[in-house]
PDB file of N, CA and C in Angstrom:
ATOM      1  N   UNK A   1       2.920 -77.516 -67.652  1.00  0.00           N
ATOM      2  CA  UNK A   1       3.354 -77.165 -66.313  1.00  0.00           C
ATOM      3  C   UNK A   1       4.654 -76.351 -66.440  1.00  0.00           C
ATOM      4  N   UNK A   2       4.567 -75.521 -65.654  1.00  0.00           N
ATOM      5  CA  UNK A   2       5.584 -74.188 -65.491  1.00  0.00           C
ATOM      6  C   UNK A   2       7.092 -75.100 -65.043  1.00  0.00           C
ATOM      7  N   UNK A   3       8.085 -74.967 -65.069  1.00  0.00           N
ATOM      8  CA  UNK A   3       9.402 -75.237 -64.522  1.00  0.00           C
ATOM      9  C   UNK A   3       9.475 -74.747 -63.400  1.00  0.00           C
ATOM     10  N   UNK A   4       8.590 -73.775 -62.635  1.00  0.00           N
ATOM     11  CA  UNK A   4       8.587 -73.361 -61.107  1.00  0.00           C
ATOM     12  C   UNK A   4       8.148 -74.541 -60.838  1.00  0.00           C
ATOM     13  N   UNK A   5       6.462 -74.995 -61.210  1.00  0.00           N
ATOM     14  CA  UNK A   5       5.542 -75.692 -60.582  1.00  0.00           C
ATOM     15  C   UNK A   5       6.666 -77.423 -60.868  1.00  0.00           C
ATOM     16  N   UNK A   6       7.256 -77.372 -61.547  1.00  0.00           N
ATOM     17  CA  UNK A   6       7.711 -79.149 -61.648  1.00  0.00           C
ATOM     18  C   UNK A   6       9.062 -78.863 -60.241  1.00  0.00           C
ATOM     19  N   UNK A   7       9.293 -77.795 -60.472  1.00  0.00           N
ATOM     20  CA  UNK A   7      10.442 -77.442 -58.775  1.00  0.00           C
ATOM     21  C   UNK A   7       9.529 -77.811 -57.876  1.00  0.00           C
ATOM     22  N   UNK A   8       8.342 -76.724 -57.702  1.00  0.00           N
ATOM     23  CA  UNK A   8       7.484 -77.312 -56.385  1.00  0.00           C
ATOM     24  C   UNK A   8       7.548 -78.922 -56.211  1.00  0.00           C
ATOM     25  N   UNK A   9       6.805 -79.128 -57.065  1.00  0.00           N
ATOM     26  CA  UNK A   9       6.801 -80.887 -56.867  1.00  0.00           C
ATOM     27  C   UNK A   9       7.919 -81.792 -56.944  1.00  0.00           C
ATOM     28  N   UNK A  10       8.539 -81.733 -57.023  1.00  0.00           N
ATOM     29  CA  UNK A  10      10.024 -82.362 -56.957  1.00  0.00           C
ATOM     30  C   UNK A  10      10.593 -81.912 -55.454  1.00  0.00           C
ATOM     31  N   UNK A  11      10.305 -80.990 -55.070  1.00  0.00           N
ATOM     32  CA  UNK A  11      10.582 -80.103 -53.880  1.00  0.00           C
ATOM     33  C   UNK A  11       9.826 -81.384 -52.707  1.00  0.00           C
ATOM     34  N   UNK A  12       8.559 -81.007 -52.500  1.00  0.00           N
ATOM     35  CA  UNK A  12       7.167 -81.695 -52.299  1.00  0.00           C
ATOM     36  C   UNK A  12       7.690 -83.271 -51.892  1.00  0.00           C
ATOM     37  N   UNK A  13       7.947 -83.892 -53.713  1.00  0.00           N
ATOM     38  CA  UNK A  13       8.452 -85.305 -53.120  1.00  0.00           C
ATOM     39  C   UNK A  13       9.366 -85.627 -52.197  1.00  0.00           C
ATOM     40  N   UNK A  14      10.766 -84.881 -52.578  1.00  0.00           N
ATOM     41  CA  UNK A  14      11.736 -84.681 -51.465  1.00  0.00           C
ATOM     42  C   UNK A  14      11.420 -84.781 -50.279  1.00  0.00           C
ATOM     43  N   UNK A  15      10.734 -83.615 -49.859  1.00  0.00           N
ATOM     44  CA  UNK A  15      10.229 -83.668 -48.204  1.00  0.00           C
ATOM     45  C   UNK A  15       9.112 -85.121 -48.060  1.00  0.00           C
ATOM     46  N   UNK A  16       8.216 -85.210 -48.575  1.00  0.00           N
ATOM     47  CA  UNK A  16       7.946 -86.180 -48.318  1.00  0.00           C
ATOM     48  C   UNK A  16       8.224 -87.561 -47.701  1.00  0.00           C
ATOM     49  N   UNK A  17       9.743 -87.641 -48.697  1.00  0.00           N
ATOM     50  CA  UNK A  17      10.601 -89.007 -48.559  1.00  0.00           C
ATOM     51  C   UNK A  17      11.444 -89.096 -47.318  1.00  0.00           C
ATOM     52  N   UNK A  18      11.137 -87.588 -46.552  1.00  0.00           N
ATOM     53  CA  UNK A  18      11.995 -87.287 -45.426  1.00  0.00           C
ATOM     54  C   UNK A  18      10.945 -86.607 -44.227  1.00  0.00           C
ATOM     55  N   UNK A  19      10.276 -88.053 -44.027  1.00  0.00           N
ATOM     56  CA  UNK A  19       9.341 -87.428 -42.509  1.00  0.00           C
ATOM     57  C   UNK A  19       9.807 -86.768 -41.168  1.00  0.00           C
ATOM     58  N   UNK A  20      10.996 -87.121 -40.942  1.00  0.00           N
ATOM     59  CA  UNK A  20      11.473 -86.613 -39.354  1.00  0.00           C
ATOM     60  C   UNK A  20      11.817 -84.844 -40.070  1.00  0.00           C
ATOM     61  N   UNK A  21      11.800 -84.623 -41.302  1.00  0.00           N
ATOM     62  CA  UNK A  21      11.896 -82.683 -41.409  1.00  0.00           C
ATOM     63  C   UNK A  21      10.314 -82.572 -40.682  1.00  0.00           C
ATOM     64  N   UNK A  22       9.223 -83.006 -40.628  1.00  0.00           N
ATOM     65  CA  UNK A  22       7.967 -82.600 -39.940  1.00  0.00           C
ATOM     66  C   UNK A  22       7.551 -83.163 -38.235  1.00  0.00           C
ATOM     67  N   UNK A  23       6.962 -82.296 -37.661  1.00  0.00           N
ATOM     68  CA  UNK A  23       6.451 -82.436 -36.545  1.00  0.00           C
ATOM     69  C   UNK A  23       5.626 -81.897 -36.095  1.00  0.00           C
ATOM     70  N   UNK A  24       4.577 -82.435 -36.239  1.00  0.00           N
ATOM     71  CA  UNK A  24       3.097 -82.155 -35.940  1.00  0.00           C
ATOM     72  C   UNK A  24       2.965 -81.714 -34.675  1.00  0.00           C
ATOM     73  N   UNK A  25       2.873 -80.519 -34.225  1.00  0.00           N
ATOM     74  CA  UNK A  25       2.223 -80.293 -33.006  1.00  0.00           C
ATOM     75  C   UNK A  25       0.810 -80.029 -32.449  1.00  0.00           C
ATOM     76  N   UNK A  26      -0.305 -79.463 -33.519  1.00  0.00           N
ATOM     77  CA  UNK A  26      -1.360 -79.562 -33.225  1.00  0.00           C
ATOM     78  C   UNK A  26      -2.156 -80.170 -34.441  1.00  0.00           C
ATOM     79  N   UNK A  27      -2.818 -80.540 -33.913  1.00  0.00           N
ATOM     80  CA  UNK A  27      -3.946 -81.513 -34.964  1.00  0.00           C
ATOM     81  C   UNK A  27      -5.763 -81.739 -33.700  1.00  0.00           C
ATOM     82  N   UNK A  28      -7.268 -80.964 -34.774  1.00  0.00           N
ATOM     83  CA  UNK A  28      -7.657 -81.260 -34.124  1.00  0.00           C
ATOM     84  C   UNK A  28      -9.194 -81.737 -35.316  1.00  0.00           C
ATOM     85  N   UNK A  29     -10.129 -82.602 -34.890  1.00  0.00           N
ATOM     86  CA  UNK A  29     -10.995 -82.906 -35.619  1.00  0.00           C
ATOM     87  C   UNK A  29     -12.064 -83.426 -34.537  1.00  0.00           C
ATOM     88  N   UNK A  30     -13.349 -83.240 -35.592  1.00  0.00           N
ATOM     89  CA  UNK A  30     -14.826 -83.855 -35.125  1.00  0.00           C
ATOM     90  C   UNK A  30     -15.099 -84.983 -35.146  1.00  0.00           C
ATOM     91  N   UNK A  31     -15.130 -85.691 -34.288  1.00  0.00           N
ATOM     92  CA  UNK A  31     -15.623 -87.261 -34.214  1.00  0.00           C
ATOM     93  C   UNK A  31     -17.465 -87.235 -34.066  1.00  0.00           C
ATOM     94  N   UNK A  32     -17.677 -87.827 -35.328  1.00  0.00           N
ATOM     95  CA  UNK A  32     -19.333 -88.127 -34.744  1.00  0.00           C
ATOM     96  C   UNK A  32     -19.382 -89.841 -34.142  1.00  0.00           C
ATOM     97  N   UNK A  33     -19.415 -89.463 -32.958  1.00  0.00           N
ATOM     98  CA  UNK A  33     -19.679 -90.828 -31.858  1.00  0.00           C
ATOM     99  C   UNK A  33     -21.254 -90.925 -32.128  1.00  0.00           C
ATOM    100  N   UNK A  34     -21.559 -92.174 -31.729  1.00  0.00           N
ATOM    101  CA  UNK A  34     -22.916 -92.598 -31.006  1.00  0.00           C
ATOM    102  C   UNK A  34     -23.806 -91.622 -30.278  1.00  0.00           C
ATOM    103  N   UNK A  35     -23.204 -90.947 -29.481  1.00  0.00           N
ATOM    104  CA  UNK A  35     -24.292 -89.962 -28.300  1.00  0.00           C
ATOM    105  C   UNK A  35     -23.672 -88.310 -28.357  1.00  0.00           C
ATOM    106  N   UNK A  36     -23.621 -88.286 -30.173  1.00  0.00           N
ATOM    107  CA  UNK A  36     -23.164 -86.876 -30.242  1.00  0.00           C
ATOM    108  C   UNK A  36     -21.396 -86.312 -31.208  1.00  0.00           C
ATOM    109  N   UNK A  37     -21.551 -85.272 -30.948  1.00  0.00           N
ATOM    110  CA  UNK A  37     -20.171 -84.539 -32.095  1.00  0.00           C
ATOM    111  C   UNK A  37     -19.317 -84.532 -30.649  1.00  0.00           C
ATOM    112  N   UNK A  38     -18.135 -84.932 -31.038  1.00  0.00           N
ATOM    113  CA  UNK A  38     -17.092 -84.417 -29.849  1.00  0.00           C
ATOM    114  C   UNK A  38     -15.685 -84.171 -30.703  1.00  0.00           C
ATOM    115  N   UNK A  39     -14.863 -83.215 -29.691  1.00  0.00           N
ATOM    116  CA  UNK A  39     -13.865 -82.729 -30.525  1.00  0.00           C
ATOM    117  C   UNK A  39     -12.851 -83.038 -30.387  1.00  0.00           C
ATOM    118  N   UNK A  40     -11.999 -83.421 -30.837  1.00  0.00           N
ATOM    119  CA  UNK A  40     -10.844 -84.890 -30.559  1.00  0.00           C
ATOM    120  C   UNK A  40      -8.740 -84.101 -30.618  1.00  0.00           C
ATOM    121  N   UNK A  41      -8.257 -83.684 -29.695  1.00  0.00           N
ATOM    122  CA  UNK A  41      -7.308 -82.686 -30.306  1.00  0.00           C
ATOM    123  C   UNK A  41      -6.117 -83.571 -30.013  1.00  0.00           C
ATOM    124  N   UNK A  42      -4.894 -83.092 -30.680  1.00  0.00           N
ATOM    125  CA  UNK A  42      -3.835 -83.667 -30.226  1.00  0.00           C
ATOM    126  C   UNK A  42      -2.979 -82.322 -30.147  1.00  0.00           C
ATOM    127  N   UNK A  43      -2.155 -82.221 -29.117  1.00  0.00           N
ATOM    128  CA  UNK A  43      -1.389 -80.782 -29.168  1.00  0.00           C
ATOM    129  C   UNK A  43      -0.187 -81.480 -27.959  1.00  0.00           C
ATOM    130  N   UNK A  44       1.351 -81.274 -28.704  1.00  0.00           N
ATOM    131  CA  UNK A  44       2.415 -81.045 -28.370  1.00  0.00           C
ATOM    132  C   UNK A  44       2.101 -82.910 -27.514  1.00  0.00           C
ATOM    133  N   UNK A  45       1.909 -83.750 -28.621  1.00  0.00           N
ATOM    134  CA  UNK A  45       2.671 -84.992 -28.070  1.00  0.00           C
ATOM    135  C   UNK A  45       0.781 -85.621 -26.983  1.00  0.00           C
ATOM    136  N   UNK A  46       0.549 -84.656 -27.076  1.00  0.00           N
ATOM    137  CA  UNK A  46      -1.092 -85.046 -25.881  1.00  0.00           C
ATOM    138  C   UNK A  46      -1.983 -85.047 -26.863  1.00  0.00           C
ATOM    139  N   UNK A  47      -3.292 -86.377 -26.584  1.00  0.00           N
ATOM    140  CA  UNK A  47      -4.536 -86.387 -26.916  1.00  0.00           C
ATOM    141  C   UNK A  47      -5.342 -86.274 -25.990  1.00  0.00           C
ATOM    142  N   UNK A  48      -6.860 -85.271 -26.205  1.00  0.00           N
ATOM    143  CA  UNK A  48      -7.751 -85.122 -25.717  1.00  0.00           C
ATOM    144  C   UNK A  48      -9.334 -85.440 -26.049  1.00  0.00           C
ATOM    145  N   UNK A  49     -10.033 -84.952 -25.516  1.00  0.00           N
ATOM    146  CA  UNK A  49     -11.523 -85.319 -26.236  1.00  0.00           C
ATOM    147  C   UNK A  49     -12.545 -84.942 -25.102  1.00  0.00           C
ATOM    148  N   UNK A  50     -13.356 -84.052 -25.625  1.00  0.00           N
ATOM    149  CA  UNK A  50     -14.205 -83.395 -25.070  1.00  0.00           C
ATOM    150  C   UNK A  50     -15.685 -84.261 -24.192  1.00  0.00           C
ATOM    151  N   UNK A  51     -15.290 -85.488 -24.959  1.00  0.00           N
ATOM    152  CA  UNK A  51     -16.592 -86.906 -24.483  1.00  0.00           C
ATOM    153  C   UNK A  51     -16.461 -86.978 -22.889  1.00  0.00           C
ATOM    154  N   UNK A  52     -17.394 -87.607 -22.174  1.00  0.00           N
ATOM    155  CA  UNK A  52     -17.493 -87.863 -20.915  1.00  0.00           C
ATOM    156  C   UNK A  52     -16.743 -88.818 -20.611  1.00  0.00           C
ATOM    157  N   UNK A  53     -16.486 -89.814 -20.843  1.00  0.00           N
ATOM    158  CA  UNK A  53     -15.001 -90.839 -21.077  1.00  0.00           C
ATOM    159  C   UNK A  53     -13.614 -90.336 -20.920  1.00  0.00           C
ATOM    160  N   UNK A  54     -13.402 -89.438 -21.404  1.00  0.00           N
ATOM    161  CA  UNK A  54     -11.995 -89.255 -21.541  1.00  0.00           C
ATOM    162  C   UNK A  54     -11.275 -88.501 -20.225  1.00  0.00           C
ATOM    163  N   UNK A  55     -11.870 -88.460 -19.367  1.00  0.00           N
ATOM    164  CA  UNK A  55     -11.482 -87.229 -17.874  1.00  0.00           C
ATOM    165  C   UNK A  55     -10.975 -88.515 -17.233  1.00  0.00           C
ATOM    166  N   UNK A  56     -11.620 -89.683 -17.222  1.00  0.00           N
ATOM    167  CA  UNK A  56     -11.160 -90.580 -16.132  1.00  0.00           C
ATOM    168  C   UNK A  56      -9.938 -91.265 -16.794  1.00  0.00           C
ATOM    169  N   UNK A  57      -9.816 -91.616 -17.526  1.00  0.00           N
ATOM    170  CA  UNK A  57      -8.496 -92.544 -18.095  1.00  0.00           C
ATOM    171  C   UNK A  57      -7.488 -91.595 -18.824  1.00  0.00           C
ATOM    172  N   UNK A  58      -7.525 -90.683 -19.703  1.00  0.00           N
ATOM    173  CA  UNK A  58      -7.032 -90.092 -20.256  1.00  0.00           C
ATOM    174  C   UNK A  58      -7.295 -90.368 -21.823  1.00  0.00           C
ATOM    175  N   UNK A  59      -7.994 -91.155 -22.224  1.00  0.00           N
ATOM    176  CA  UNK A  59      -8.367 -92.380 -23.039  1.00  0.00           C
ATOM    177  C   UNK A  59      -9.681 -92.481 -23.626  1.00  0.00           C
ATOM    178  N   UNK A  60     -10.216 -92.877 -24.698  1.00  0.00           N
ATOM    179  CA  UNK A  60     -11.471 -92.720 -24.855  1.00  0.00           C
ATOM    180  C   UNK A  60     -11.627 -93.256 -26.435  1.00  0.00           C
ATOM    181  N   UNK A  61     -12.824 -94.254 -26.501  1.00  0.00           N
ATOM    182  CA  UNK A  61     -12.808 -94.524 -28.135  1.00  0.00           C
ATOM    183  C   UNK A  61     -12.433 -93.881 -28.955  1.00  0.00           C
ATOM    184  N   UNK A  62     -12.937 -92.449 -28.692  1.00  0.00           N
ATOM    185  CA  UNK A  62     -12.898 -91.679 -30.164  1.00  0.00           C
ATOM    186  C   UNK A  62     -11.133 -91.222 -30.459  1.00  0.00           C
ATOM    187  N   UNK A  63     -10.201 -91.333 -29.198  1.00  0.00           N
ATOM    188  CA  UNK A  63      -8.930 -91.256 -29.762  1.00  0.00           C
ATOM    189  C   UNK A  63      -8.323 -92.063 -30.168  1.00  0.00           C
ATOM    190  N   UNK A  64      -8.933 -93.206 -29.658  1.00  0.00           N
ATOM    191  CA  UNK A  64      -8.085 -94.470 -29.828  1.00  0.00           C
ATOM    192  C   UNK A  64      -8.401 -94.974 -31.399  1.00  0.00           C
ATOM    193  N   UNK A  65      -9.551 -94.406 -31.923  1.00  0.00           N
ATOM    194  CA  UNK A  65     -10.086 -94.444 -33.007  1.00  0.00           C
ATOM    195  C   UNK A  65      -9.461 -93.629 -34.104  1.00  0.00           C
ATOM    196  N   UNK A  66      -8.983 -91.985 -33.533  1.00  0.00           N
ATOM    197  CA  UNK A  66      -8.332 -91.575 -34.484  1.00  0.00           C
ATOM    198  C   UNK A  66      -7.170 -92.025 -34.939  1.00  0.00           C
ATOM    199  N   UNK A  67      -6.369 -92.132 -33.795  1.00  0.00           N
ATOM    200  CA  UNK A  67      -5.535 -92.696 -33.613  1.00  0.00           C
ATOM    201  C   UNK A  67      -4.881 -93.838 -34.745  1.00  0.00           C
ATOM    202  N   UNK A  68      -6.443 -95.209 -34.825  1.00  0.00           N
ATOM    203  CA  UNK A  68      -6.153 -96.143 -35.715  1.00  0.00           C
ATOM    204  C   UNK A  68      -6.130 -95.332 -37.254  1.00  0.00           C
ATOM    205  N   UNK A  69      -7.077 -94.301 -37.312  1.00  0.00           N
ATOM    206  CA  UNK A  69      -7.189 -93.949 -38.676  1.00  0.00           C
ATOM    207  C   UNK A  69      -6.347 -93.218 -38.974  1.00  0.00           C
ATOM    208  N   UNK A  70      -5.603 -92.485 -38.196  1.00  0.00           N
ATOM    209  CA  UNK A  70      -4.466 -91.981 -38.659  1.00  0.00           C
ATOM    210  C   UNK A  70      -3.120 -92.666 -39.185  1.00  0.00           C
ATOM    211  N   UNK A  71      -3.070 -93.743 -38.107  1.00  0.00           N
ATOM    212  CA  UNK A  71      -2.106 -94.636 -38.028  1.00  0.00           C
ATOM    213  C   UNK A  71      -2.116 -95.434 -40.241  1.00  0.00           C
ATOM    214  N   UNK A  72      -3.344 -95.770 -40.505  1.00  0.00           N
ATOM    215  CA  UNK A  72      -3.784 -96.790 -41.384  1.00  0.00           C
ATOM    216  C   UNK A  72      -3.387 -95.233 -42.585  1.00  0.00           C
ATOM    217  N   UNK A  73      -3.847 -94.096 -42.805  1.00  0.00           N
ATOM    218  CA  UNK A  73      -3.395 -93.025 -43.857  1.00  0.00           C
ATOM    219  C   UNK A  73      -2.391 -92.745 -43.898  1.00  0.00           C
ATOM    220  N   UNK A  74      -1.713 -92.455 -42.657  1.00  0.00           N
ATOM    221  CA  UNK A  74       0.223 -92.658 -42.685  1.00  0.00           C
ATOM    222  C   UNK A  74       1.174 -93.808 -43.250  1.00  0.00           C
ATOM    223  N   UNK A  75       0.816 -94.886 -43.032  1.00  0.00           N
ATOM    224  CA  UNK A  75       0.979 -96.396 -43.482  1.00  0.00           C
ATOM    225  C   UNK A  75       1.548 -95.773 -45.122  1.00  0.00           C
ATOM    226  N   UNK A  76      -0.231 -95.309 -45.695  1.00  0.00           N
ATOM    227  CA  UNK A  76      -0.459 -95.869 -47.089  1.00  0.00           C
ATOM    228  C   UNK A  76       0.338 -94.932 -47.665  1.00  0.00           C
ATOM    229  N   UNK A  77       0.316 -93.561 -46.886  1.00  0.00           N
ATOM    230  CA  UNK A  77       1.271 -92.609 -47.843  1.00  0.00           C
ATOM    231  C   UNK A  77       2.829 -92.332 -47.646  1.00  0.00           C
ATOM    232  N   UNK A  78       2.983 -92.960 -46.471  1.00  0.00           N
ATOM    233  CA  UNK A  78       4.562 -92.997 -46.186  1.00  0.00           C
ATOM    234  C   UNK A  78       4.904 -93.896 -46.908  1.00  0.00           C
TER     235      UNK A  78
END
C-alpha cells in the first residue's frame, strides 16, 4: 500500500470517529413490501413512501422499518 492510500485511510478513520462532520440530507431506497416495490426517501430531516399508507399518518411500515434497519447498521459501525 502506497503512503497516499495509508493517508486516505487514516484520513477515513478520523472522520469516521467524528459523526456530527456528516449530515445526511438525502437518502432514498426500494422496499419490497407484501403488495409490491415502493420507494422509501428521506430528504432534509423528512421521510416518505410512495405505499398507500403513508398519505394518512405520515407513517408507514416500510419507514418505520427502514428506519429500524438503519438505526441497527449505525449502532454496529459507529
Amino acid at each position: 500500500m502506497t503512503s497516499y492510500a495509508i493517508g486516505r485511510v487514516q484520513k477515513a478513520l478520523q472522520y469516521s470517529s467524528e459523526p456530527s462532520r456528516v449530515n445526511i440530507k438525502t437518502f432514498s431506497a426500494t422496499f419490497q413490501g407484501n403488495h409490491g416495490t415502493h420507494e422509501v426517501m428521506y430528504n432534509q430531516d423528512h421521510w416518505s413512501c410512495n405505499c398507500q399508507s403513508y398519505p394518512y399518518q405520515n407513517i408507514c411500515s416500510h419507514t418505520m422499518a427502514l428506519q429500524n434497519i438503519l438505526d441497527q447498521i449505525l449502532s454496529v459501525t459507529g
